[in-house]
C-alpha atoms as a PDB file:
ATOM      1  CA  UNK A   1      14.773  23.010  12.998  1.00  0.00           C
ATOM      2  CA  UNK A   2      16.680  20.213  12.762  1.00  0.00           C
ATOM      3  CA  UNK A   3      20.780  21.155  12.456  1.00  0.00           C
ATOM      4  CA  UNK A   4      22.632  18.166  10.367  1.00  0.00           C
ATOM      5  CA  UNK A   5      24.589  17.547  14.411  1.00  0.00           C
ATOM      6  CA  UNK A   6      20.830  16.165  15.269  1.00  0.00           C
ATOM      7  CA  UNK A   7      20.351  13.982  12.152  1.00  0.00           C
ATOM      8  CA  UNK A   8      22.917  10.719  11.555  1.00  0.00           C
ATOM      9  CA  UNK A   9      23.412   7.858   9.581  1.00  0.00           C
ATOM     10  CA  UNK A  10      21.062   5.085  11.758  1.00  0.00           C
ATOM     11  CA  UNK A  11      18.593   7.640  12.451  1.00  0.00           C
ATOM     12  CA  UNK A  12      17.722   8.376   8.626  1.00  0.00           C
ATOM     13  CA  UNK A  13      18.238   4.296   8.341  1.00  0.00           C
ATOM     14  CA  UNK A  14      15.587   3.885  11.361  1.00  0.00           C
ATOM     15  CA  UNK A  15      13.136   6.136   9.903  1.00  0.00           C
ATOM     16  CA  UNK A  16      13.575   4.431   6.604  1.00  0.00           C
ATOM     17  CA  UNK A  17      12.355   1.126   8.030  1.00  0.00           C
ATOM     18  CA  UNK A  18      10.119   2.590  10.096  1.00  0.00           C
ATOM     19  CA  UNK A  19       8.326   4.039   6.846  1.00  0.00           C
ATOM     20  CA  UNK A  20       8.712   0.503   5.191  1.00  0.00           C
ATOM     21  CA  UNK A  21       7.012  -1.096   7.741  1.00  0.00           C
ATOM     22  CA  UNK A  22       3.696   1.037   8.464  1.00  0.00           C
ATOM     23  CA  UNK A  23       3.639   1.070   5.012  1.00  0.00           C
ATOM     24  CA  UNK A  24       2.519  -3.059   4.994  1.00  0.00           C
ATOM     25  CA  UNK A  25      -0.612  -1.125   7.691  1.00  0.00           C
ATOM     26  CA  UNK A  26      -2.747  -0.456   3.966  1.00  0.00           C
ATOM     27  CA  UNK A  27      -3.018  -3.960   3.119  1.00  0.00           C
ATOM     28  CA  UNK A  28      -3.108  -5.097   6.205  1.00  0.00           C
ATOM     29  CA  UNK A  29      -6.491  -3.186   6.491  1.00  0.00           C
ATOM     30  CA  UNK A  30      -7.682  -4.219   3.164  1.00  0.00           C
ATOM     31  CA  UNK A  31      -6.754  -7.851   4.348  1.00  0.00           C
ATOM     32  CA  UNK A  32      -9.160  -6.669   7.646  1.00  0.00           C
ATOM     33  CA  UNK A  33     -11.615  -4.849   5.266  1.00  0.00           C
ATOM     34  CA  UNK A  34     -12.902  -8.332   3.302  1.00  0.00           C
ATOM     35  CA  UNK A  35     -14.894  -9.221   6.370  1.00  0.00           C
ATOM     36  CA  UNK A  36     -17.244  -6.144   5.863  1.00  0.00           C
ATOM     37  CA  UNK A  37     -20.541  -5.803   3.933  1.00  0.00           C
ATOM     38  CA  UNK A  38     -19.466  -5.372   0.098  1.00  0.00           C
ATOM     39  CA  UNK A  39     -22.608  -3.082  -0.149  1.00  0.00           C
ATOM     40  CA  UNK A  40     -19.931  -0.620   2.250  1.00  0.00           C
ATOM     41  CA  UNK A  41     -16.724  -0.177   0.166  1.00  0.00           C
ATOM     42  CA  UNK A  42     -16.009   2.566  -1.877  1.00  0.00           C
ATOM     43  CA  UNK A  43     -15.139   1.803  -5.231  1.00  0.00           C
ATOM     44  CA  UNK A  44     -13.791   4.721  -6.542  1.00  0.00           C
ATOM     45  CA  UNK A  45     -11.312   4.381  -3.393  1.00  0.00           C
ATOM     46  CA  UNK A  46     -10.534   0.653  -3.812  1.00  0.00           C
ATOM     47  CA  UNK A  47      -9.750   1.452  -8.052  1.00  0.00           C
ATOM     48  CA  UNK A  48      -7.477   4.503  -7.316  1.00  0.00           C
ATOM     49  CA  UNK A  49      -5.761   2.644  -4.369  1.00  0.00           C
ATOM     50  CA  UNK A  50      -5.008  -0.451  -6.823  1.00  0.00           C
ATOM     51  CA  UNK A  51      -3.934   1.938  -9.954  1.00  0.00           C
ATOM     52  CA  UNK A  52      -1.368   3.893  -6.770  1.00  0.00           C
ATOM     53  CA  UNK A  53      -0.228   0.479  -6.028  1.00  0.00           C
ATOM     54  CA  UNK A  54       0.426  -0.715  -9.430  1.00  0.00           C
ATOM     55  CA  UNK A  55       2.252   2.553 -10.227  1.00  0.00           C
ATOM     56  CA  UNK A  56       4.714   1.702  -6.680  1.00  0.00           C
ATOM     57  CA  UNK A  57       5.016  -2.025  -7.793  1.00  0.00           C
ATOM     58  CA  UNK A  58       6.715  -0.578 -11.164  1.00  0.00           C
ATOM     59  CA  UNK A  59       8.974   2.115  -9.228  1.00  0.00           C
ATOM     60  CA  UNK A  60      10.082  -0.699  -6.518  1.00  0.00           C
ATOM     61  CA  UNK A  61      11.239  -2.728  -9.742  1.00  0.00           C
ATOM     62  CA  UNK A  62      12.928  -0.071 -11.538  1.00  0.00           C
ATOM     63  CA  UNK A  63      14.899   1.557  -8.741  1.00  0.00           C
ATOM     64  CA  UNK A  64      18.403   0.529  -8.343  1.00  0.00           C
ATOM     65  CA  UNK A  65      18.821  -1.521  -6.016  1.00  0.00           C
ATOM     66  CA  UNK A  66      15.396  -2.889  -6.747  1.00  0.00           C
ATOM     67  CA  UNK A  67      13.361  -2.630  -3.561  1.00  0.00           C
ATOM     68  CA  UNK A  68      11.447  -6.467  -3.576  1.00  0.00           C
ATOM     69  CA  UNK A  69      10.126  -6.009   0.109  1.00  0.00           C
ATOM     70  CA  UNK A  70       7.834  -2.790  -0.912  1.00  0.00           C
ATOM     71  CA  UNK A  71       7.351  -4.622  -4.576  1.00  0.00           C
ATOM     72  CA  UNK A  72       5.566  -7.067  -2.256  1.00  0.00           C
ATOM     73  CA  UNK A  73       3.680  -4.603  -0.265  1.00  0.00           C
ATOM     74  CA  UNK A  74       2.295  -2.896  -3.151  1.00  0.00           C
ATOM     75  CA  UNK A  75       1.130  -5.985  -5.071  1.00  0.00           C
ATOM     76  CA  UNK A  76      -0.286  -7.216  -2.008  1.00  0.00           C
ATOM     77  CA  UNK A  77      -2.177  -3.931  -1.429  1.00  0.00           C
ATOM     78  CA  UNK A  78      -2.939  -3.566  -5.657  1.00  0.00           C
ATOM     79  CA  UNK A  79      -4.374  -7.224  -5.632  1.00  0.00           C
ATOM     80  CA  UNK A  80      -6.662  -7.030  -2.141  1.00  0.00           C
ATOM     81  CA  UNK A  81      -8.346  -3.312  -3.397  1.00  0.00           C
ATOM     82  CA  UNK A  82      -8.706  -5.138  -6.509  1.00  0.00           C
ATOM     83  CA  UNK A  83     -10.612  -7.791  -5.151  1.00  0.00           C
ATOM     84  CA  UNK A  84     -12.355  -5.146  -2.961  1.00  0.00           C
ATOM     85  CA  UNK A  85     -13.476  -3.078  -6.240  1.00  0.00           C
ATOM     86  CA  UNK A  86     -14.916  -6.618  -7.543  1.00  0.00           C
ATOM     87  CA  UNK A  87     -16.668  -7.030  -4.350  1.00  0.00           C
ATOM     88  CA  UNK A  88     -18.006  -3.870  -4.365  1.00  0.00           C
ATOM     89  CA  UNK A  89     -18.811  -3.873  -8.036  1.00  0.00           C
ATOM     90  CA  UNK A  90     -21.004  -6.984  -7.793  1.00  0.00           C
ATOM     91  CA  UNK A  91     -22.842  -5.912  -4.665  1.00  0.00           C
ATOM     92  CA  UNK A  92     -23.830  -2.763  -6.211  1.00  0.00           C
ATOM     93  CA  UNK A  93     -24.856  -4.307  -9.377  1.00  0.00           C
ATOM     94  CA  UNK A  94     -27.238  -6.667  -7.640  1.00  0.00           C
END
């Protein structure tokens, strides 16, 4: 276990950005994932991933301070899985 001697300011401020940036890694693969066959993509995944987006774009807003970089990250992700769902849509219509 961790005793509070082990845990200081700049290493909870490290992990923090840390966690900010792998979090830009999910639509940074969607970004990768438009190359691939629309016939592949789960669109169950891609709608759920947008609607969990969409829900972080609203908390990054209404936090205080308002987080803008992870507002970002999120609409990026919510618009690319949406654009995956429409791919993935159309290709399974026909």
């Amino acid at each position: 276990f961790f005793s509070l001697t082990m845990v200081s300011n700049t290493f909870i401020r490290s992990v923090g950005y840390v966690g900010a940036a792998a979090n830009w890694l999910i639509p940074l693969a969607g970004i990768g994932a438009l190359r691939n066959d629309p016939k592949n993509i789960d669109c169950k995944m891609s709608a759920v991933l947008s609607i969990y987006s969409f829900f972080f774009i609203r908390w990054a807003l209404a936090i205080t301070p308002a987080n803008y970089p992870l507002c970002a990250c999120h609409a990026t992700n919510s618009s690319i899985q949406a654009i995956q769902f429409l791919r993935g849509t159309s290709a399974q219509m026909g």
